[in-house]
Protein backbone atom coordinates (compact mmCIF):
# COMPACT_ATOMS: atom_id res chain seq x y z
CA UNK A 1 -27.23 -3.95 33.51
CA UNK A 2 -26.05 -7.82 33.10
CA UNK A 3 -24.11 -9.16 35.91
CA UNK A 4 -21.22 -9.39 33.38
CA UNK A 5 -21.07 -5.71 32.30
CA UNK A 6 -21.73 -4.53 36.14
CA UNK A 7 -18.72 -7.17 37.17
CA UNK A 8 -16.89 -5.63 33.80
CA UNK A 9 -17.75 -1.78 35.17
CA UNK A 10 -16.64 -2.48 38.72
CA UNK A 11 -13.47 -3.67 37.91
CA UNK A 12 -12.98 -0.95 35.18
CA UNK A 13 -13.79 1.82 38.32
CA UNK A 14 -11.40 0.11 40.72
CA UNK A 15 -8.73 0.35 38.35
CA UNK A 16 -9.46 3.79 37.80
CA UNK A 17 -9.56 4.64 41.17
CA UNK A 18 -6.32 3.12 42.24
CA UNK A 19 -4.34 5.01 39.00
CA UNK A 20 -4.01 1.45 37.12
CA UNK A 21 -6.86 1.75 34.04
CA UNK A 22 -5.39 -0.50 31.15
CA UNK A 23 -2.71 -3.02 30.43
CA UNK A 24 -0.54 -0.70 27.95
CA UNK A 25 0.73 2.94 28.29
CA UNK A 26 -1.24 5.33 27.37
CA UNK A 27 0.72 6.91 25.12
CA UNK A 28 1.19 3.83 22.78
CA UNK A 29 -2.81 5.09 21.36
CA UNK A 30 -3.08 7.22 18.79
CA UNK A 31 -5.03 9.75 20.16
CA UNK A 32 -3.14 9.92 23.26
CA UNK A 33 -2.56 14.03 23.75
CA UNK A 34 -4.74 15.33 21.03
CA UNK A 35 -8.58 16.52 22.04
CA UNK A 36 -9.79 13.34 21.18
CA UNK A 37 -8.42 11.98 24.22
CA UNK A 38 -8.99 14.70 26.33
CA UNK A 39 -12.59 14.45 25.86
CA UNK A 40 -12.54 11.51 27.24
CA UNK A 41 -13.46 10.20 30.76
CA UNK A 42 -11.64 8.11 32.39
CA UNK A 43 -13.56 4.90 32.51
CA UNK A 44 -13.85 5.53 28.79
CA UNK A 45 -9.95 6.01 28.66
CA UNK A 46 -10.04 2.73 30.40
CA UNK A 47 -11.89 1.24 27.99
CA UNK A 48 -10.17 2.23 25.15
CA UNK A 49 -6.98 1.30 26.61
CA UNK A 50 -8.35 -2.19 26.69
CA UNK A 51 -9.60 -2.31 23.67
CA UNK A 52 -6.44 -1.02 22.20
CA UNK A 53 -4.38 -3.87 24.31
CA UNK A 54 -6.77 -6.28 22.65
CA UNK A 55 -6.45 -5.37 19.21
CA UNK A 56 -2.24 -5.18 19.75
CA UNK A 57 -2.15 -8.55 21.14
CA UNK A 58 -4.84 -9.95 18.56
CA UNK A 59 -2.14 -8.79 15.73
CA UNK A 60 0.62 -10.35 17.71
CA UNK A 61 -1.29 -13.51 18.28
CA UNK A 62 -1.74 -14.12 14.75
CA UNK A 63 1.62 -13.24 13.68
CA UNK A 64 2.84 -16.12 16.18
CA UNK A 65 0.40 -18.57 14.93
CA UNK A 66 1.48 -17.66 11.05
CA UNK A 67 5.08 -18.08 12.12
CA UNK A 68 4.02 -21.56 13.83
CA UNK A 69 3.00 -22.36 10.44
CA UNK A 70 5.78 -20.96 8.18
CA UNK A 71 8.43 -22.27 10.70
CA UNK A 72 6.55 -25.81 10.20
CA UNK A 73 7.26 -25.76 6.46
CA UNK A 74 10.69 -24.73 6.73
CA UNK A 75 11.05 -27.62 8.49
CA UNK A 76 10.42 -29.28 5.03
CA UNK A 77 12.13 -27.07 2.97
CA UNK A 78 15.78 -25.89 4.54
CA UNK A 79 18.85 -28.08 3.73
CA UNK A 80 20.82 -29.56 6.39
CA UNK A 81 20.28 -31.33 9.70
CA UNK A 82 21.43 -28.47 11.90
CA UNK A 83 18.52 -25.87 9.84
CA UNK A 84 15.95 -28.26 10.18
CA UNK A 85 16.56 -28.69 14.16
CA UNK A 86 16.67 -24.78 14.65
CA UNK A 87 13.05 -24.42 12.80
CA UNK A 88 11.78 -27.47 14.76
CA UNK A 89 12.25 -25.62 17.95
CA UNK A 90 11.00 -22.71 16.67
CA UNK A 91 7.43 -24.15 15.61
CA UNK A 92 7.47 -25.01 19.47
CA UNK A 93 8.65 -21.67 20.79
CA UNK A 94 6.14 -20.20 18.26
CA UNK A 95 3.31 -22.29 19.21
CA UNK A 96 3.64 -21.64 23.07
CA UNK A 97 4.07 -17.85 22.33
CA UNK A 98 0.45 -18.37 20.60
CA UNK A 99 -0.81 -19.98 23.29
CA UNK A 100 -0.26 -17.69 26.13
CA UNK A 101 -1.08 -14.93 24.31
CA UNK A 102 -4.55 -16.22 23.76
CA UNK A 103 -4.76 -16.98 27.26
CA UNK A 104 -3.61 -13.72 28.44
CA UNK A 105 -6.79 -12.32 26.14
CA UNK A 106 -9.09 -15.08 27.47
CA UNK A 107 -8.10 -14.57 31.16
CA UNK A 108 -7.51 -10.88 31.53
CA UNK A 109 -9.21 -9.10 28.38
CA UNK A 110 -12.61 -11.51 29.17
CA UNK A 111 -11.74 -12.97 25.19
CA UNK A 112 -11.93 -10.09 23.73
CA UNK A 113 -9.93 -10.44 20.58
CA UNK A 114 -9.98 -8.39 16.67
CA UNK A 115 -9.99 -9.75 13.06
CA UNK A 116 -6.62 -10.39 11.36
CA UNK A 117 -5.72 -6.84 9.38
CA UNK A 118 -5.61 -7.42 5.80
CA UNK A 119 -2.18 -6.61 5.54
CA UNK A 120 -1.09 -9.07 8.09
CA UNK A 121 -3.16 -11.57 6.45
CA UNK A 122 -1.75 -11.05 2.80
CA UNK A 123 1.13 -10.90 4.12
CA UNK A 124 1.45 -14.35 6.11
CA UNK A 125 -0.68 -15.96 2.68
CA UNK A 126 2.72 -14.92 1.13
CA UNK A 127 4.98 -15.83 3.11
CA UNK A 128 2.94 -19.47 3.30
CA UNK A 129 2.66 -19.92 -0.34
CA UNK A 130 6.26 -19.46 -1.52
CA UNK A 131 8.33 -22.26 -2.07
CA UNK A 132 11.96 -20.73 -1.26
CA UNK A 133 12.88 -20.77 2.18
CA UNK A 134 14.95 -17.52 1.92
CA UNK A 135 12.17 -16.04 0.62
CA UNK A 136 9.97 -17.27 3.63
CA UNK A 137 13.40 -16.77 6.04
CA UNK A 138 13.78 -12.90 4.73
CA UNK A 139 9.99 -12.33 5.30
CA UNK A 140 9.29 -13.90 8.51
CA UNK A 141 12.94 -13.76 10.58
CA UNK A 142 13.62 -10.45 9.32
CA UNK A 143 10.37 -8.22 8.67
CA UNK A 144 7.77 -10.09 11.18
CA UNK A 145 10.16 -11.19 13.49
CA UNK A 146 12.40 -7.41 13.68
CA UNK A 147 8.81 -5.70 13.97
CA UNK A 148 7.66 -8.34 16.68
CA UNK A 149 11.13 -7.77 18.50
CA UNK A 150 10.77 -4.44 18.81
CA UNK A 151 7.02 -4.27 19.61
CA UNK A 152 7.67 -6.92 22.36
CA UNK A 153 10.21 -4.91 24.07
CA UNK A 154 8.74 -1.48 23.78
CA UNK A 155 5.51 -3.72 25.81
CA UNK A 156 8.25 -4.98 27.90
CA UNK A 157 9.57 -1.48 29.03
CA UNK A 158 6.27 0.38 29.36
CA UNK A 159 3.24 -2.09 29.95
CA UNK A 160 1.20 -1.26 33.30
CA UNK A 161 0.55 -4.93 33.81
CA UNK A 162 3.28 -6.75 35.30
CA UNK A 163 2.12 -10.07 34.19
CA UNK A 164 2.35 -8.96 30.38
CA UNK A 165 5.53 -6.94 30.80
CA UNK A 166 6.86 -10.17 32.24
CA UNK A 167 5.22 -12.51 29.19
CA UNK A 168 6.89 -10.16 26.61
CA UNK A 169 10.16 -10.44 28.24
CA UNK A 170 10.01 -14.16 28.27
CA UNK A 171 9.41 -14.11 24.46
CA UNK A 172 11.97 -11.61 23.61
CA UNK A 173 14.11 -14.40 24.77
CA UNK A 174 12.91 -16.69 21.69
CA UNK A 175 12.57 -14.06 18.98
CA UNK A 176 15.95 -12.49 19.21
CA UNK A 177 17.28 -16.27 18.94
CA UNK A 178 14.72 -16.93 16.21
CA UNK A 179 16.37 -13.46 14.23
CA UNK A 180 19.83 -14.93 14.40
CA UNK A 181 19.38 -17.93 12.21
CA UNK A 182 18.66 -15.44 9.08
CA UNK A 183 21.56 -13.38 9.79
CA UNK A 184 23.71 -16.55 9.72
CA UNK A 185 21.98 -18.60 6.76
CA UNK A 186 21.07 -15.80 4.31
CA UNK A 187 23.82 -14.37 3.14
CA UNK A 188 25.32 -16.95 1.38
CA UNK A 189 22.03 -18.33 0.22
CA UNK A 190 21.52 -14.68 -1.39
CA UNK A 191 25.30 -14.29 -2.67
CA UNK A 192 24.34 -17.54 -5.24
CA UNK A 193 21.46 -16.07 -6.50
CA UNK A 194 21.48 -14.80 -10.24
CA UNK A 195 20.75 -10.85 -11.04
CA UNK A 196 16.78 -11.40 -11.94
CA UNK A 197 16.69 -13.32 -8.89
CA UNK A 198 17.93 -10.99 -6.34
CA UNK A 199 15.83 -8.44 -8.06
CA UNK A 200 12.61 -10.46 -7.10
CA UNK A 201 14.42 -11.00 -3.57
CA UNK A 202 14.50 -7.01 -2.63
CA UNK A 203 10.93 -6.42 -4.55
CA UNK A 204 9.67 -8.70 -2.18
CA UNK A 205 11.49 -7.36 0.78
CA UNK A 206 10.46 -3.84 0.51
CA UNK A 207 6.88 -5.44 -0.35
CA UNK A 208 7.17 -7.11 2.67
CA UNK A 209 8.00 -4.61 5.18
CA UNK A 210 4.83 -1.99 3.35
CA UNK A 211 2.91 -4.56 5.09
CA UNK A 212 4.17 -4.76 8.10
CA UNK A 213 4.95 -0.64 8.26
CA UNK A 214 1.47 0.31 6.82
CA UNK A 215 -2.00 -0.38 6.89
CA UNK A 216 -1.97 -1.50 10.88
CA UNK A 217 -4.63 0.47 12.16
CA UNK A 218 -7.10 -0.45 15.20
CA UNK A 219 -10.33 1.17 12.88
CA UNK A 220 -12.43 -1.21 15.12
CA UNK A 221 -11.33 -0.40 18.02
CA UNK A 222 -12.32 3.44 17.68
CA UNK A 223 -16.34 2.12 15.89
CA UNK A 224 -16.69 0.29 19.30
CA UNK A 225 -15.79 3.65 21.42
CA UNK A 226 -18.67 5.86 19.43
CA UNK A 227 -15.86 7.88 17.25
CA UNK A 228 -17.71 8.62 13.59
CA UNK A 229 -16.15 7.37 10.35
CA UNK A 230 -15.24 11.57 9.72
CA UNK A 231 -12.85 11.42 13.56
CA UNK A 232 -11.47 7.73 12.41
CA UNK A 233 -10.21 9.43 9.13
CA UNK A 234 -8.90 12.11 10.95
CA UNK A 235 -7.22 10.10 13.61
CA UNK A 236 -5.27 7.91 10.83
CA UNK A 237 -4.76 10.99 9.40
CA UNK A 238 -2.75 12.57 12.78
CA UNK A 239 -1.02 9.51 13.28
CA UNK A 240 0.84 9.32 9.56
CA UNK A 241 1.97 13.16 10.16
CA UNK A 242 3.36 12.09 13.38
CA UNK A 243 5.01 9.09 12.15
CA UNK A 244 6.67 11.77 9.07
CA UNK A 245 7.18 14.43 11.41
CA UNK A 246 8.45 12.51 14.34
CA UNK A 247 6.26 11.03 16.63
CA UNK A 248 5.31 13.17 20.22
CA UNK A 249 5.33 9.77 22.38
CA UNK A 250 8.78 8.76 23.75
CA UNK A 251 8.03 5.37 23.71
CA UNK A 252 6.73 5.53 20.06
CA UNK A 253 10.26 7.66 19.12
CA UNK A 254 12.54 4.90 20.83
CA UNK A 255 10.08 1.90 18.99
CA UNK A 256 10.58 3.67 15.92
CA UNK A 257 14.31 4.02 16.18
CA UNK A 258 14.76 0.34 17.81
CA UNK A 259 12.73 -1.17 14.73
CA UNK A 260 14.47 0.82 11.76
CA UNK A 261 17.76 0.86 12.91
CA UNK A 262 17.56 -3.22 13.44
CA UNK A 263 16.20 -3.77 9.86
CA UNK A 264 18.57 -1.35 8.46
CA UNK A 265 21.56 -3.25 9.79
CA UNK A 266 20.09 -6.50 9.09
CA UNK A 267 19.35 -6.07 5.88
CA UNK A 268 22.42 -4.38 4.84
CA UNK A 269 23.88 -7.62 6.76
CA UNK A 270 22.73 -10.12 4.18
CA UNK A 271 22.79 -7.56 1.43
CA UNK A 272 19.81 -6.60 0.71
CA UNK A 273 20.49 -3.46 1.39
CA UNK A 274 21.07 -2.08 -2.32
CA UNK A 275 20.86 0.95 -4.37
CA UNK A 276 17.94 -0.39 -5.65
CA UNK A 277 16.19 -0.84 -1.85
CA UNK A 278 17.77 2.42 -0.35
CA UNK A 279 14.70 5.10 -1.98
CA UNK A 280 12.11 2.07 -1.24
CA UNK A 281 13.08 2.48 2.21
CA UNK A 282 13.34 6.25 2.49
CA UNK A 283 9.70 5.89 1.05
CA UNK A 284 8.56 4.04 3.94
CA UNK A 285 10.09 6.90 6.01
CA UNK A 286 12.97 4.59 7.27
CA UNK A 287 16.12 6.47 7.05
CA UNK A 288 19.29 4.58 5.62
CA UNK A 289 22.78 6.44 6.58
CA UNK A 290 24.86 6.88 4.06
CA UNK A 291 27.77 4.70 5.21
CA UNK A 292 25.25 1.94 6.18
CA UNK A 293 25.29 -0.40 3.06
């Protein structure tokens, strides 16, 4: 065996051994509880826990670096001195939240990092290409930035690493900050917008959070660990009936309810929330209460 798989191995049975295999709880991956898992030994649980932290923090990386980005041209595009300061610091905050996230996978996942999923990707080309900075405010403060939120502080709560638990809390800081400049500068934006426009406003919304709500699935993550194309299927397959029948994981259950509740209110905060949105939303299997709107 190479010196870096035997160094790799030792340090995977030492964590084992002292009750500490992974980064993440184990009941943040999908097959956590279902025979898949069980089947598993525990230096392979290890390693799928790692691989699983990998792939999370690879998504989260490159939603920070597309913010970094998207924050830079709002720069450009948002009227007013006060605006233009806000997204200023946020292209910093951004760009050190990409950075120590790519050191954290450098440093303690030995680089071990996963492609950009498509939907992330067509998402941020969006959200890059679009002219109108509510457009680009609505889909990055208030889709990326609500799901980021609450995936940061569900890693915050329940990560075994005390190093990450501690990075997520520092960015949780920045985010919930970043999240506030929508809730101030939208609504008015929206409230001068004609009917066709606002139309094209909560089309893009509900496109927007299909992305970020679907299509997020670690496929790579279970080729590396020897499951067959058939067992991938199936897994995807278990985890949308648990996410429609109510997920077994508490931590998944209070994620779920931290991140629907928050866009619910926010969007029904710069009114978005419409009759029009309201069965888009139930679609997506977040539910609106009625005297929410």
């Amino acid at each position: 065996m190479p010196p870096r798989l035997r160094s790799r191995a030792a340090r995977a049975a030492a964590a084992v051994r002292a009750g500490q295999a992974g980064s993440v709880a184990d009941e943040l991956i999908d097959i956590y509880g279902t025979p898949y898992w069980e089947r598993l030994g525990l230096r392979e649980r290890a390693e799928l826990n790692r691989r699983f932290t990998a792939w999370r923090l690879s998504v989260l990386l490159y939603g920070e670096h597309g913010a970094m980005l998207a924050c830079s041209q709002l720069v450009e595009t948002v009227s007013g001195p006060d605006a233009k300061y806000f997204a200023a610091t946020q292209v910093v905050d951004e760009a050190r939240h990409t950075e120590v996230i790519d050191r954290y996978l450098r440093e303690k996942l030995e680089g071990l990092t996963y492609p950009m999923p498509q939907n992330e990707r067509e998402l941020f080309d969006t959200i890059l290409s679009d002219s109108r900075w509510y457009v680009k405010t609505i889909a990055l403060q208030l889709v990326a930035e609500t799901f980021a939120v609450s995936l940061f502080r569900m890693l915050a709560e329940t990560s075994k690493d005390e190093l990450l638990r501690e990075i997520c809390r520092f960015i949780l800081r920045d985010e919930s900050r970043h999240m506030g400049f929508g809730m101030l500068s939208l609504p008015g934006a929206l409230a001068q917008l004609s009917d066709m426009e606002r139309r094209e406003v909560e089309d893009f919304t509900c496109w927007s959070l299909g992305k970020v709500l679907t299509g997020l699935f670690p496929a790579e993550v279970y080729q590396e660990m020897g499951f067959s194309p058939a067992e991938i299927n199936e897994i995807q397959h278990v985890r949308k009936a648990r996410a429609v029948g109510g997920e077994s994981s508490f931590f998944r259950q209070t994620f779920k309810k931290d991140l629907h509740g928050t866009l619910v209110q926010n969007l029904a905060r710069i009114g978005v929330l419409t009759d029009r949105v309201r069965p888009k939303l139930e679609s997506l299997g977040i539910r609106v209460p009625d005297h929410i709107g």
